[in-house]
PDB file of N, CA and C in Angstrom:
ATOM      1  N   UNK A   1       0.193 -40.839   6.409  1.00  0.00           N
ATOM      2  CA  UNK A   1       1.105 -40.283   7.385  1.00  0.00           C
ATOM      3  C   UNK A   1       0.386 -39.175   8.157  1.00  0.00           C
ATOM      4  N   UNK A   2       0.615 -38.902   9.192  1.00  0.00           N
ATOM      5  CA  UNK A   2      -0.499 -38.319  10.479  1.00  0.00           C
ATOM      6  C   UNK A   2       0.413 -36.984  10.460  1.00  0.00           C
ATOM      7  N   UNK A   3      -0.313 -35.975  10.139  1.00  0.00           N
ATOM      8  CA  UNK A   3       0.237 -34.742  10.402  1.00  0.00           C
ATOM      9  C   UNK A   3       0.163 -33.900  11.719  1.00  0.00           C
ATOM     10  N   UNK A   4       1.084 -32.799  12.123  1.00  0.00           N
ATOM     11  CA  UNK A   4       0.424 -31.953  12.820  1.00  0.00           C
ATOM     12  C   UNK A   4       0.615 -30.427  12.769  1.00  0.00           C
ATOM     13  N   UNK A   5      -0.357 -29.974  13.120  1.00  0.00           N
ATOM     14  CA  UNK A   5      -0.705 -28.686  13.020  1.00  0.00           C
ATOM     15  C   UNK A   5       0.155 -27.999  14.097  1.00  0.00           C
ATOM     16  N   UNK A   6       0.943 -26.817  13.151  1.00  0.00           N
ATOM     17  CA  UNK A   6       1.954 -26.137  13.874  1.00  0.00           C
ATOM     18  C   UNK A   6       1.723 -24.705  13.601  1.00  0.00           C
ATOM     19  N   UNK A   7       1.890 -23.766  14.251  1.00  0.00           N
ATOM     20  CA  UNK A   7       1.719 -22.343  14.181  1.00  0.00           C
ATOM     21  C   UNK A   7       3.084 -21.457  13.393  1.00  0.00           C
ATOM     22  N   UNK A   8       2.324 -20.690  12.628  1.00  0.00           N
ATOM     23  CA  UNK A   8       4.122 -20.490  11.566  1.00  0.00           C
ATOM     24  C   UNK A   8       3.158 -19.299  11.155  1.00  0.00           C
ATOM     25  N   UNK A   9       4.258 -17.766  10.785  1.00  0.00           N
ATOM     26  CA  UNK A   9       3.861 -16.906   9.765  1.00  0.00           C
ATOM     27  C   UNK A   9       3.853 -16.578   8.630  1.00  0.00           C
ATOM     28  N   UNK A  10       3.147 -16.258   7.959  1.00  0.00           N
ATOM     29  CA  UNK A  10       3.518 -16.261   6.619  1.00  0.00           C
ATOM     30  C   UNK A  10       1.777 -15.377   6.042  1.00  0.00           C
ATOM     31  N   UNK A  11       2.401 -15.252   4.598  1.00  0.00           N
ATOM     32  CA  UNK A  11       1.668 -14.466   4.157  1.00  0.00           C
ATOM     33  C   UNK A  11       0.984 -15.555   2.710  1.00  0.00           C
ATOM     34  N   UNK A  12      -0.028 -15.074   2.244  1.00  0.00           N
ATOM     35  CA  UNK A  12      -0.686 -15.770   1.259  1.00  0.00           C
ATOM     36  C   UNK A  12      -0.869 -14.748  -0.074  1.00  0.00           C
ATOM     37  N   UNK A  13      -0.820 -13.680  -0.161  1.00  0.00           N
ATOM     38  CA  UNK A  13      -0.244 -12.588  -1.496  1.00  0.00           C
ATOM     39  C   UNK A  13       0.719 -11.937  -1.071  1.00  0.00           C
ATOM     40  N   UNK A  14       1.478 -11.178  -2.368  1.00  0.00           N
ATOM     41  CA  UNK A  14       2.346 -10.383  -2.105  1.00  0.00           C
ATOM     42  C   UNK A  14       1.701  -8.850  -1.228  1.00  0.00           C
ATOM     43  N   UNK A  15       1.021  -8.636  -1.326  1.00  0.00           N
ATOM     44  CA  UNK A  15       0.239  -7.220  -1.185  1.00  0.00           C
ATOM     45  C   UNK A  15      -0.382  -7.293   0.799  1.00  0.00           C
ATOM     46  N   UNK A  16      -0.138  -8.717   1.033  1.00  0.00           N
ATOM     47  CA  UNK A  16      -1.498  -8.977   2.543  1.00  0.00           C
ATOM     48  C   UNK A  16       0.155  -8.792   3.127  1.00  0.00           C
ATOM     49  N   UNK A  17      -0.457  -8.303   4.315  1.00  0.00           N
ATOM     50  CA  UNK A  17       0.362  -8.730   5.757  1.00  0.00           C
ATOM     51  C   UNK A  17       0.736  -9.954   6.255  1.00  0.00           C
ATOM     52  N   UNK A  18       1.761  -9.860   7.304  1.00  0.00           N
ATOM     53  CA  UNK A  18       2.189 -11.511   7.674  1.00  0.00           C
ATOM     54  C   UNK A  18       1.441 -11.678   8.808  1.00  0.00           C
ATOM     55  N   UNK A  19       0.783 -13.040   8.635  1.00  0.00           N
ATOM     56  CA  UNK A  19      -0.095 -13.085   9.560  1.00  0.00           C
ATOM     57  C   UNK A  19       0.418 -14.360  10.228  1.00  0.00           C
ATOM     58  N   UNK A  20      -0.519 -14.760  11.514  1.00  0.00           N
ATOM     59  CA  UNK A  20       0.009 -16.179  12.161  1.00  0.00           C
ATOM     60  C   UNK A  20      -1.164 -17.024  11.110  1.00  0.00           C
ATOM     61  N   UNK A  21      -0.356 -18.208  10.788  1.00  0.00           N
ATOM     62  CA  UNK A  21      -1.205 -19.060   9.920  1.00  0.00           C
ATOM     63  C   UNK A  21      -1.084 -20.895  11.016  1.00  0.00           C
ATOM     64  N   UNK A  22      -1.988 -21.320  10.603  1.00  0.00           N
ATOM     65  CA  UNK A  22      -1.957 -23.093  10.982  1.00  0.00           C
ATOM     66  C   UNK A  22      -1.722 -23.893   9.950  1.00  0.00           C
ATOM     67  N   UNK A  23      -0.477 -24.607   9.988  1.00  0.00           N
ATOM     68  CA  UNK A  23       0.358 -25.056   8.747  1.00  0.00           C
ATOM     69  C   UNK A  23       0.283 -26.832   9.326  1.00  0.00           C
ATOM     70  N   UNK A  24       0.311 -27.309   8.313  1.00  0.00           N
ATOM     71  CA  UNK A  24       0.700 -29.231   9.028  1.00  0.00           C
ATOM     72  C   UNK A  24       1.651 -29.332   8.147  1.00  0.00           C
ATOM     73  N   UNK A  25       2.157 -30.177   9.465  1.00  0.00           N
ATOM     74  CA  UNK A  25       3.724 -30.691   8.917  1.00  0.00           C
ATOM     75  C   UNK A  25       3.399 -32.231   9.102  1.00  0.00           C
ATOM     76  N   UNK A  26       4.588 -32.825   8.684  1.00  0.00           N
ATOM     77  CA  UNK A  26       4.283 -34.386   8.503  1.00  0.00           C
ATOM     78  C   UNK A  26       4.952 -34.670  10.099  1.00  0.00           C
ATOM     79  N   UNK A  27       4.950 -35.656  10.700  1.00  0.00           N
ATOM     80  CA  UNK A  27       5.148 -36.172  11.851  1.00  0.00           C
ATOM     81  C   UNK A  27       6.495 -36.076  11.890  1.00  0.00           C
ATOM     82  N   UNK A  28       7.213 -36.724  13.080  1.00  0.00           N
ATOM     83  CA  UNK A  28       8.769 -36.839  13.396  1.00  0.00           C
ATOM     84  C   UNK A  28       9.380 -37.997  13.195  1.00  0.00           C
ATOM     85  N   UNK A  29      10.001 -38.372  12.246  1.00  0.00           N
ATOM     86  CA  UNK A  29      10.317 -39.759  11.627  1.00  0.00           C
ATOM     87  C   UNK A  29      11.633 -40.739  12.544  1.00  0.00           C
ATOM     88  N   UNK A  30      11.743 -41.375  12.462  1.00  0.00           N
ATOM     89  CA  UNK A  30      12.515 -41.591  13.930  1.00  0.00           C
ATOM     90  C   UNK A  30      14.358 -41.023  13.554  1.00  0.00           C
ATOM     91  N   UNK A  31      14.742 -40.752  12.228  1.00  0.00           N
ATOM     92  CA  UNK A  31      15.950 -40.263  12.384  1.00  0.00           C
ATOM     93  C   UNK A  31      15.533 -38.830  12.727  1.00  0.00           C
ATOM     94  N   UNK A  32      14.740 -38.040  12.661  1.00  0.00           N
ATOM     95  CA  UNK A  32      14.484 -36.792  12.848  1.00  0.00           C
ATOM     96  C   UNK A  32      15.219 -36.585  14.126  1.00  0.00           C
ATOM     97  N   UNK A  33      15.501 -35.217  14.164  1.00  0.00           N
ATOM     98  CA  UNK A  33      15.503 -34.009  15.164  1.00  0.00           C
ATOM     99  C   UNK A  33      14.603 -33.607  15.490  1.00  0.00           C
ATOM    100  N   UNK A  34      14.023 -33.249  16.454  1.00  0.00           N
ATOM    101  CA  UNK A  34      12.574 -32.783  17.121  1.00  0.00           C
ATOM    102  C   UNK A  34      13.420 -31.466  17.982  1.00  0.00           C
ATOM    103  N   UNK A  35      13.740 -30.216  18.108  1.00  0.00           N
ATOM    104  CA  UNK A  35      13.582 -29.181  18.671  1.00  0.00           C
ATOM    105  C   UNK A  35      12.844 -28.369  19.268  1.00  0.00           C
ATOM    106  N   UNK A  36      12.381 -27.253  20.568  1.00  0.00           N
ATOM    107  CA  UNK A  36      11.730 -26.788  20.788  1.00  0.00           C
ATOM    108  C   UNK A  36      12.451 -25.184  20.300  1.00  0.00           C
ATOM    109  N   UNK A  37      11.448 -23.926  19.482  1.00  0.00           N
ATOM    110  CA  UNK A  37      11.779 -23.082  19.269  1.00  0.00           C
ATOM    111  C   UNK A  37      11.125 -22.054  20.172  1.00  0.00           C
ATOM    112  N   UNK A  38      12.354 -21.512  20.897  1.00  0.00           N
ATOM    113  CA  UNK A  38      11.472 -20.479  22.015  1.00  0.00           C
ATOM    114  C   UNK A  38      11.866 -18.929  21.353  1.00  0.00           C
ATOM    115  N   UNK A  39      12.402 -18.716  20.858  1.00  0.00           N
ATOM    116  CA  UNK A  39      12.410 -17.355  20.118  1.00  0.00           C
ATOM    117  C   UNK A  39      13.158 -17.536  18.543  1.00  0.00           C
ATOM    118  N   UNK A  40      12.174 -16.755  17.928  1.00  0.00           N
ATOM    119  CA  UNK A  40      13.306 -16.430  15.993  1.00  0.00           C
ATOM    120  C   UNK A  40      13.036 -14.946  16.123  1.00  0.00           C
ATOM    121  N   UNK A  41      13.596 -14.794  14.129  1.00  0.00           N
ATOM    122  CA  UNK A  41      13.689 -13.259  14.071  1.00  0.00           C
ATOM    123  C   UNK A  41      13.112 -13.329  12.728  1.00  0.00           C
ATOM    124  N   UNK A  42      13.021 -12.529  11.945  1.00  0.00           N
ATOM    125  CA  UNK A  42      12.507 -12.313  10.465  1.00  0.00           C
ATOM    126  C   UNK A  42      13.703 -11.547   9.883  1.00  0.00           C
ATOM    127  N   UNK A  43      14.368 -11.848   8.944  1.00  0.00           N
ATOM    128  CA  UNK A  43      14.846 -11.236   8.288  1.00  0.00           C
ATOM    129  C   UNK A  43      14.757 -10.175   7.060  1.00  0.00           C
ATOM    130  N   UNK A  44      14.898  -9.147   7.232  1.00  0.00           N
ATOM    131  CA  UNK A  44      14.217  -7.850   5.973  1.00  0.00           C
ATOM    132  C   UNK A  44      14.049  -8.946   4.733  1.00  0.00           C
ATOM    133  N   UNK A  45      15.141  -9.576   4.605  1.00  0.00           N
ATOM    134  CA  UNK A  45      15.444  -9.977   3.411  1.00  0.00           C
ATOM    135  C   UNK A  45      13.758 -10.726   2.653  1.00  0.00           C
ATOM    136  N   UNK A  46      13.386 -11.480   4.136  1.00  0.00           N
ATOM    137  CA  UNK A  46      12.249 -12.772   4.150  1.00  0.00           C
ATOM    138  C   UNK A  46      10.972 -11.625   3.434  1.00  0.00           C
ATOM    139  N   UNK A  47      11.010 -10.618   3.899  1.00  0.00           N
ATOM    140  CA  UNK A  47       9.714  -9.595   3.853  1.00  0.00           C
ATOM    141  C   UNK A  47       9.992  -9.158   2.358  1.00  0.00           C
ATOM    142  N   UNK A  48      11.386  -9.136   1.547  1.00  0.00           N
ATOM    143  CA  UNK A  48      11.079  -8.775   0.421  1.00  0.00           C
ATOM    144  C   UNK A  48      10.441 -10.227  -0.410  1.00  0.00           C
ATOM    145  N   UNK A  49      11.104 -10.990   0.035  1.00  0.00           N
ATOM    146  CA  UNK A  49      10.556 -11.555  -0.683  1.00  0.00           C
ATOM    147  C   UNK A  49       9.037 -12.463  -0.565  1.00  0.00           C
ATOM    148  N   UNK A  50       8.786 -12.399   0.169  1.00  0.00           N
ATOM    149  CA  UNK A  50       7.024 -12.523   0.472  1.00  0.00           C
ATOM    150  C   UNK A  50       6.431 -11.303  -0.043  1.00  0.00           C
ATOM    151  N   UNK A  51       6.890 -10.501  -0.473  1.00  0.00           N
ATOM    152  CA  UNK A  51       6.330  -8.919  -0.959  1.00  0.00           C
ATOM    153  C   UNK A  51       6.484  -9.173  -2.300  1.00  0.00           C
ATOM    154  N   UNK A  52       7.599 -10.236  -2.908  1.00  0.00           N
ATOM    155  CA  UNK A  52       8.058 -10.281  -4.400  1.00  0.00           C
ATOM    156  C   UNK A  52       8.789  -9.335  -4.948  1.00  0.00           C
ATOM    157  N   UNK A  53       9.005  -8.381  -3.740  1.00  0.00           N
ATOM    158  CA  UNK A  53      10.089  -7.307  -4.226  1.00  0.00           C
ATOM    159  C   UNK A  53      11.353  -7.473  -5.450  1.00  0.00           C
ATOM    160  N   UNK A  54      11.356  -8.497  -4.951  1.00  0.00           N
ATOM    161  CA  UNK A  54      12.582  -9.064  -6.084  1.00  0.00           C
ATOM    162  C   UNK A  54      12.150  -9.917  -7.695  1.00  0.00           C
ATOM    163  N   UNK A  55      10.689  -9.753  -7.243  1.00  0.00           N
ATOM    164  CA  UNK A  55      10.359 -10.782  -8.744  1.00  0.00           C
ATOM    165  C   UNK A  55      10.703 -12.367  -8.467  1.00  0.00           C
ATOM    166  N   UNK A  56      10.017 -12.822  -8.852  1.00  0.00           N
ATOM    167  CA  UNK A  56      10.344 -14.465  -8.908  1.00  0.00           C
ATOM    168  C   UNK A  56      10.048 -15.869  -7.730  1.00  0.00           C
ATOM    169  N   UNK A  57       9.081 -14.579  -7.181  1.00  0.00           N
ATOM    170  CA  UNK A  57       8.174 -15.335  -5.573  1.00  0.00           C
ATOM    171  C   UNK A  57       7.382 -16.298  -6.251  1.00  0.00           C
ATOM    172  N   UNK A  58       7.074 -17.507  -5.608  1.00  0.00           N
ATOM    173  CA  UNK A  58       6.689 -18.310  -6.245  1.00  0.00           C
ATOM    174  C   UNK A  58       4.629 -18.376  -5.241  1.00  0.00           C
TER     175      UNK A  58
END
């Protein structure tokens, strides 16, 4: 299955900053939804837990 490379943030330890990363996703399957995202937000909540603030980050 033919992936593609999509731009997404995220962090790789609890301790690093969120950085822009290059992630592949699997293709658009024909029941899929295909959307264009022109703005998001981060939620505090997302930052604890990429931090593991809460224990139990995987």
């Amino acid at each position: 299955m033919e992936k593609t490379q999509v731009k997404a943030y995220g962090t790789e330890a609890a301790e690093a900053s969120l950085q822009q990363l290059s992630i592949g996703r699997r293709a658009v399957m024909p029941k899929d939804v295909e959307i264009d995202i022109l703005f998001c937000g981060v939620c505090h909540s997302d930052l604890h837990t990429a931090r593991n603030d809460w224990g139990g980050t995987v």
